[in-house]
Protein backbone atom coordinates (compact mmCIF):
# COMPACT_ATOMS: atom_id res chain seq x y z
CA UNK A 1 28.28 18.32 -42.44
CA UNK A 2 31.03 16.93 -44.52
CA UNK A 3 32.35 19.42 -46.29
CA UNK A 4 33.90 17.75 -49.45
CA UNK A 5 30.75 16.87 -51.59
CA UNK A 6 30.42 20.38 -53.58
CA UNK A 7 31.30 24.40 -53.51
CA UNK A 8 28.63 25.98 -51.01
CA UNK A 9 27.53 29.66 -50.18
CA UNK A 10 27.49 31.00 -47.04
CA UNK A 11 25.04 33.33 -45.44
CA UNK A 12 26.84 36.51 -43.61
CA UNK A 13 25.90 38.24 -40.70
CA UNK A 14 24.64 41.65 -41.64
CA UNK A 15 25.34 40.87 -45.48
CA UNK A 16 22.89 40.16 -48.06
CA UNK A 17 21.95 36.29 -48.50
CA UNK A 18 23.77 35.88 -52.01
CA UNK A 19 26.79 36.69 -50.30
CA UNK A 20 29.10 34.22 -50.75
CA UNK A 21 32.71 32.36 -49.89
CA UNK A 22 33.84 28.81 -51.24
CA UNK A 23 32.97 26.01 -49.63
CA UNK A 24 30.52 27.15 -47.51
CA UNK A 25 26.62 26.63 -47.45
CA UNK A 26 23.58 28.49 -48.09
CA UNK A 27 21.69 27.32 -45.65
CA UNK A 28 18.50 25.40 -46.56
CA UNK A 29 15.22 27.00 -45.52
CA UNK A 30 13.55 26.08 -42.00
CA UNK A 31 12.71 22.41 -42.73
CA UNK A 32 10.32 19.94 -41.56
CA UNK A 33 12.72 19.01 -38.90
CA UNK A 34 13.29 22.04 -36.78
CA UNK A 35 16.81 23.00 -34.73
CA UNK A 36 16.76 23.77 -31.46
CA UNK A 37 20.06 25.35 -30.44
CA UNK A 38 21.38 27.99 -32.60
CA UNK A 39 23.34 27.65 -35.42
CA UNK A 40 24.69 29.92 -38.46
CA UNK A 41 27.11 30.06 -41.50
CA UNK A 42 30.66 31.74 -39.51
CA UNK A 43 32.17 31.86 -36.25
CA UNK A 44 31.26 29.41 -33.57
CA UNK A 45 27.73 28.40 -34.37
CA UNK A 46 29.22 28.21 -37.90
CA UNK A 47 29.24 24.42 -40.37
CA UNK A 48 32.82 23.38 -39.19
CA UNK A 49 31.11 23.65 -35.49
CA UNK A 50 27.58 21.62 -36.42
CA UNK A 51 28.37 18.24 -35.88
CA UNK A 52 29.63 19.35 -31.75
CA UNK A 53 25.56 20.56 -31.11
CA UNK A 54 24.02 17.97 -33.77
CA UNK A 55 26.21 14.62 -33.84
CA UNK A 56 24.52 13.77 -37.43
CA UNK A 57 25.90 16.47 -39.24
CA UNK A 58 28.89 14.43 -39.24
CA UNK A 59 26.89 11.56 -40.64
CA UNK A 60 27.65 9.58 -43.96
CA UNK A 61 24.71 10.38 -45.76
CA UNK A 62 25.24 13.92 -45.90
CA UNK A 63 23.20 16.31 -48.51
CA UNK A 64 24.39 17.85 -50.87
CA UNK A 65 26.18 15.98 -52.92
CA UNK A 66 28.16 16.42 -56.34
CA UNK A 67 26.42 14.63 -59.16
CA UNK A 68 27.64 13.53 -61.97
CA UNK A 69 26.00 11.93 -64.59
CA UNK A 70 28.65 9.33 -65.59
CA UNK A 71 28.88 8.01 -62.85
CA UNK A 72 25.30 7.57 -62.18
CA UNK A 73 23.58 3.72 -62.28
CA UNK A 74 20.29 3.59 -64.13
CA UNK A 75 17.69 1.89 -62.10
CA UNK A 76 15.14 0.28 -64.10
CA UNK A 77 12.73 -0.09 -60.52
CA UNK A 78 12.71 3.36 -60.29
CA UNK A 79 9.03 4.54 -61.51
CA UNK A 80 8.54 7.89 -63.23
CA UNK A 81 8.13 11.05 -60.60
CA UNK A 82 4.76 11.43 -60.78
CA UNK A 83 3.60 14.80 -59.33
CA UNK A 84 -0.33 14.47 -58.52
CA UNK A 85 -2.38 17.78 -58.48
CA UNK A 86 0.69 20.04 -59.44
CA UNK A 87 -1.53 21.42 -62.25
CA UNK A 88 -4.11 23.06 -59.94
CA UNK A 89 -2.41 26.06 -59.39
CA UNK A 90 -1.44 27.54 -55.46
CA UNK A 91 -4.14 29.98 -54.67
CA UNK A 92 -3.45 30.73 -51.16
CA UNK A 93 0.14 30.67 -49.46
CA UNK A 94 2.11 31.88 -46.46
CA UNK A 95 5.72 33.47 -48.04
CA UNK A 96 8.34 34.45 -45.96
CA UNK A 97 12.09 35.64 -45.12
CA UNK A 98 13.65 33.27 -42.41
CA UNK A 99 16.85 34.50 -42.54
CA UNK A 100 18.07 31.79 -44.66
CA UNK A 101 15.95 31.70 -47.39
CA UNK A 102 12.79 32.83 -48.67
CA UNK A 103 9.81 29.48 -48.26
CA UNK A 104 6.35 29.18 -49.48
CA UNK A 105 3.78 27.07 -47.05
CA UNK A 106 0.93 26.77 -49.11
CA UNK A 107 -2.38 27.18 -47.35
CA UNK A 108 -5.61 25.96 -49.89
CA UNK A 109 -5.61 22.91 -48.34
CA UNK A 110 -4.92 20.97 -51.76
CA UNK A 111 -2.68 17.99 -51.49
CA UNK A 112 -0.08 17.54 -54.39
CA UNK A 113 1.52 14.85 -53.41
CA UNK A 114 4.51 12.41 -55.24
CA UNK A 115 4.78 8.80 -54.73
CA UNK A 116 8.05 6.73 -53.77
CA UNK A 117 8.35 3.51 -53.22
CA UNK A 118 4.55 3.15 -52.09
CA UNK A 119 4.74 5.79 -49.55
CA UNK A 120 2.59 9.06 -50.35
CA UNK A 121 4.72 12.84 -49.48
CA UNK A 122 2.45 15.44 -49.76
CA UNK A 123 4.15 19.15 -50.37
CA UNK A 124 4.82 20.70 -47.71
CA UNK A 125 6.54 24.12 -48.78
CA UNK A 126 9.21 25.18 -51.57
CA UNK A 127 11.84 27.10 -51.15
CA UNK A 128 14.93 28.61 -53.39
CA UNK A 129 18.86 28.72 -52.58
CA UNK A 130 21.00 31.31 -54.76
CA UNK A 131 24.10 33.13 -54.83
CA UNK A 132 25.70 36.49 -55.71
CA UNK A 133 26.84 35.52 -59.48
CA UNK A 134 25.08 33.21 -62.08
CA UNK A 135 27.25 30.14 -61.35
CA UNK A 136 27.29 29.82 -58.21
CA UNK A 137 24.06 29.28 -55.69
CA UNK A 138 22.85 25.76 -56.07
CA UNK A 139 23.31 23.41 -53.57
CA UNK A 140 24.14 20.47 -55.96
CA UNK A 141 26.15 20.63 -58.46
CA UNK A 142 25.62 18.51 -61.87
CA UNK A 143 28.47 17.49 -64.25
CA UNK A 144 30.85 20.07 -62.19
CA UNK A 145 28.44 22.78 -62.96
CA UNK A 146 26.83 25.09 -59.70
CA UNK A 147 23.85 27.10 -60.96
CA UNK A 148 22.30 30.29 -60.10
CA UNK A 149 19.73 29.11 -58.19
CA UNK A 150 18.14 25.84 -56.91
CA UNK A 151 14.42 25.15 -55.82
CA UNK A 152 13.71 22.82 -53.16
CA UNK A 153 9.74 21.32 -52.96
CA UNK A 154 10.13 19.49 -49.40
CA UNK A 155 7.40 16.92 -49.11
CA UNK A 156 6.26 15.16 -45.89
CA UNK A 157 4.77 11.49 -45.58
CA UNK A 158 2.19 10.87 -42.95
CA UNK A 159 4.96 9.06 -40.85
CA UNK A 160 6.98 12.12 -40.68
CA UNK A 161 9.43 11.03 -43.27
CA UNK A 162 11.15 13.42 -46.30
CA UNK A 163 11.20 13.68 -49.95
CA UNK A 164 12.64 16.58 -51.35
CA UNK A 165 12.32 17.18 -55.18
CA UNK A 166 15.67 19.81 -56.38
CA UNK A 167 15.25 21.49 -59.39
CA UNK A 168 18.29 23.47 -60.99
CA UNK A 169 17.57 27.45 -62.56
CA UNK A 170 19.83 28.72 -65.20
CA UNK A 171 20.07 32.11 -65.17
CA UNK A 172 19.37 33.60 -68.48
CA UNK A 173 18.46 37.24 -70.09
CA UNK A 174 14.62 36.79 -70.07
CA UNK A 175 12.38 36.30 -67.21
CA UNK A 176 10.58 33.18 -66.41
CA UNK A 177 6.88 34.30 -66.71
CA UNK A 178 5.96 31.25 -64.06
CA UNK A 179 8.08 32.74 -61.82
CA UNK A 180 6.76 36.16 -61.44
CA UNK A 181 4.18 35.42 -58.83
CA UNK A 182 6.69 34.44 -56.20
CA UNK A 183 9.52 37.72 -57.18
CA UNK A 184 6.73 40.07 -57.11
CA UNK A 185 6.64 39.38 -53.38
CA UNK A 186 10.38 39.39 -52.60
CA UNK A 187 10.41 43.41 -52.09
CA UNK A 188 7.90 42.65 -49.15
CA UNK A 189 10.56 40.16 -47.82
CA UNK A 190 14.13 42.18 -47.52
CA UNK A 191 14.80 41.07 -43.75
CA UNK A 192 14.44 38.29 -41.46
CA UNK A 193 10.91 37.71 -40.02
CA UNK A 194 9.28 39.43 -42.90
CA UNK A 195 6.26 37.75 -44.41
CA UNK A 196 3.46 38.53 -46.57
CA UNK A 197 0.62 36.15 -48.83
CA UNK A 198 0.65 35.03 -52.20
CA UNK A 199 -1.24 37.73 -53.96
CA UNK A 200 -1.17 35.54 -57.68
CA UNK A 201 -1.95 32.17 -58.63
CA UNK A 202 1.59 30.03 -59.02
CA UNK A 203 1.58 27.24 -61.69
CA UNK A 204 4.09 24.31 -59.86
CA UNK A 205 3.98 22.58 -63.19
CA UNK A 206 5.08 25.63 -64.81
CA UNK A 207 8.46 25.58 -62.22
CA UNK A 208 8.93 21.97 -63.29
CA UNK A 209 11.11 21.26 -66.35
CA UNK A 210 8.65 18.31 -67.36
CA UNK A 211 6.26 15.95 -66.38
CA UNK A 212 7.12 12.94 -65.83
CA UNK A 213 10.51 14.31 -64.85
CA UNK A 214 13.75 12.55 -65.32
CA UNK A 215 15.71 12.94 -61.86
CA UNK A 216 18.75 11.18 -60.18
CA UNK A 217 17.71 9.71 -56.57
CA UNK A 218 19.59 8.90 -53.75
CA UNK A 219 19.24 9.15 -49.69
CA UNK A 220 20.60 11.96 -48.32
CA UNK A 221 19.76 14.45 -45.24
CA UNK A 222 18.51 17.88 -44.28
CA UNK A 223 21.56 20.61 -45.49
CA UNK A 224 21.07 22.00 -42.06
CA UNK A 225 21.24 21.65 -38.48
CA UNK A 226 20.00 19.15 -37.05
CA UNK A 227 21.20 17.47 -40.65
CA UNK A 228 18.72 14.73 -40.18
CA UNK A 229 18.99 12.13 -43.00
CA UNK A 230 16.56 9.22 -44.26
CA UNK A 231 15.76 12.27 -46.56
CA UNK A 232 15.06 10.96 -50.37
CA UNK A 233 16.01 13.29 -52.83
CA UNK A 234 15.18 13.43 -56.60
CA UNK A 235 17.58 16.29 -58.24
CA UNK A 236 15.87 17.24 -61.85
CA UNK A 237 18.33 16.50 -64.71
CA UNK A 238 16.40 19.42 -66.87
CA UNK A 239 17.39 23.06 -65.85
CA UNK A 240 14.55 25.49 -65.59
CA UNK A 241 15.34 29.46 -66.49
CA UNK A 242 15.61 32.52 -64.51
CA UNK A 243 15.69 35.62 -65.56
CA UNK A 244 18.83 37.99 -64.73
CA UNK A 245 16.52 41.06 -63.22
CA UNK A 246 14.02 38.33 -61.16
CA UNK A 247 17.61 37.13 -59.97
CA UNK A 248 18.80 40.43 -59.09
CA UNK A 249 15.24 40.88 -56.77
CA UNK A 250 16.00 37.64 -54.75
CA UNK A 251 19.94 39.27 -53.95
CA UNK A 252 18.48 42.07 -52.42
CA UNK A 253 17.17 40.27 -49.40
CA UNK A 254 18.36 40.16 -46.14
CA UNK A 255 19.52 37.36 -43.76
CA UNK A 256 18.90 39.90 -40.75
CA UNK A 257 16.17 42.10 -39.06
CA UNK A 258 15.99 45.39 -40.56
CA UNK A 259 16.71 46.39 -36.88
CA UNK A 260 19.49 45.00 -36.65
């Protein structure tokens, strides 16, 4: 992974999952592309180690990258991200703690989908990256600026191929109301391997700072081993807010088995 596009978090052994050193990532959630030999966040499965299992972390179209809105083109071809059936609200879902993250696989068989460039992605599963303080945690970084939290919806095209939609959180005194659904859960999640269903109906649109949203898009890769790329990504300008106690619920978890 090259290392140079933005300040990371790292995941330690035995240490919460906001816990955090410069230049190092939080990893991104089990993603449609699964790794086969392990990997982690230090020592010798660790990022500067990657590329010597998976040759593509060392690739040029590396994600995440450091955005910055000067220096972005405007692209006229580019149509509006539409988001089809986000407004019928996730009744059923699969949540759980991987050990990187904490992802939502939706499981009421309703396809929200987003176009791109002709080709269909239907949603596949969301997932959030934080870290230990309010300005650090997102993967991307916008104008210089890391976040408190990013969400990831990873969407899948019937040819296997990846769109993921990254939408910044702001952490802020007062709780995101949308949100609550998906922190109600995260005491059920504290360690690795723990899962449990969506007991609420979550709103998508309500996660989304507008719709149409106004993104940046570029081609980029998984943040993880095996670091695949062909990836498209569309990185919300708007910020969405998160509340400073629903933050504190998603520090508390685990990137280990509570027997270990």
């Amino acid at each position: 992974m090259v290392p140079a596009t933005t300040v990371l978090c790292s995941v330690l052994l035995l240490l919460p999952l906001s816990e955090c050193l410069p230049r190092i990532r939080i990893g991104l959630s089990s993603c449609p592309a699964e790794a086969k030999e392990p990997w982690s966040y230090r020592g010798k499965n660790g990022p500067p180690f990657w590329g010597e299992r998976y040759p593509m972390c060392y690739g040029k179209e590396q994600s995440p990258v450091a955005i910055y809105s000067q220096s972005a083109v405007p692209d006229d071809t580019l149509k509006k991200l539409a988001l089809e059936n986000y407004d019928i609200p996730v009744t059923s879902a699969k949540v759980e703690n991987n050990g990187h993250t904490v992802q939502l696989t939706p499981t009421d068989n309703q396809d929200r989908t987003i176009s791109i460039g002709g080709t269909t992605y239907r949603l596949a599963q969301l997932h959030f990256h934080w870290g230990d303080v309010y300005y650090r945690g997102s993967e991307h970084t916008l104008d210089g600026v890391q976040y408190a939290m990013e969400m990831h919806l990873v969407h899948m095209s019937q040819d296997g191929e990846i769109a993921v939609v990254g939408v910044f959180l702001k952490e802020e005194m007062n709780n995101n109301e949308e949100l609550n659904p998906f922190v109600q859960l995260l005491p059920e999640l504290l360690y690795k391997g723990t899962s449990t269903e969506l007991k609420s109906e979550l709103n998508l649109n309500g996660l989304m700072p507008q719709n149409p949203v106004s993104y940046y898009r570029y081609q980029g890769s998984l943040t993880t081993p095996p670091c695949d790329e062909g990836v498209t990504w569309s990185v919300a300008k708007q910020l969405i807010p998160v509340g400073r106690n629903q933050m504190a619920e998603f520090r508390k978890l685990y990137s280990v088995k509570k027997e270990d």
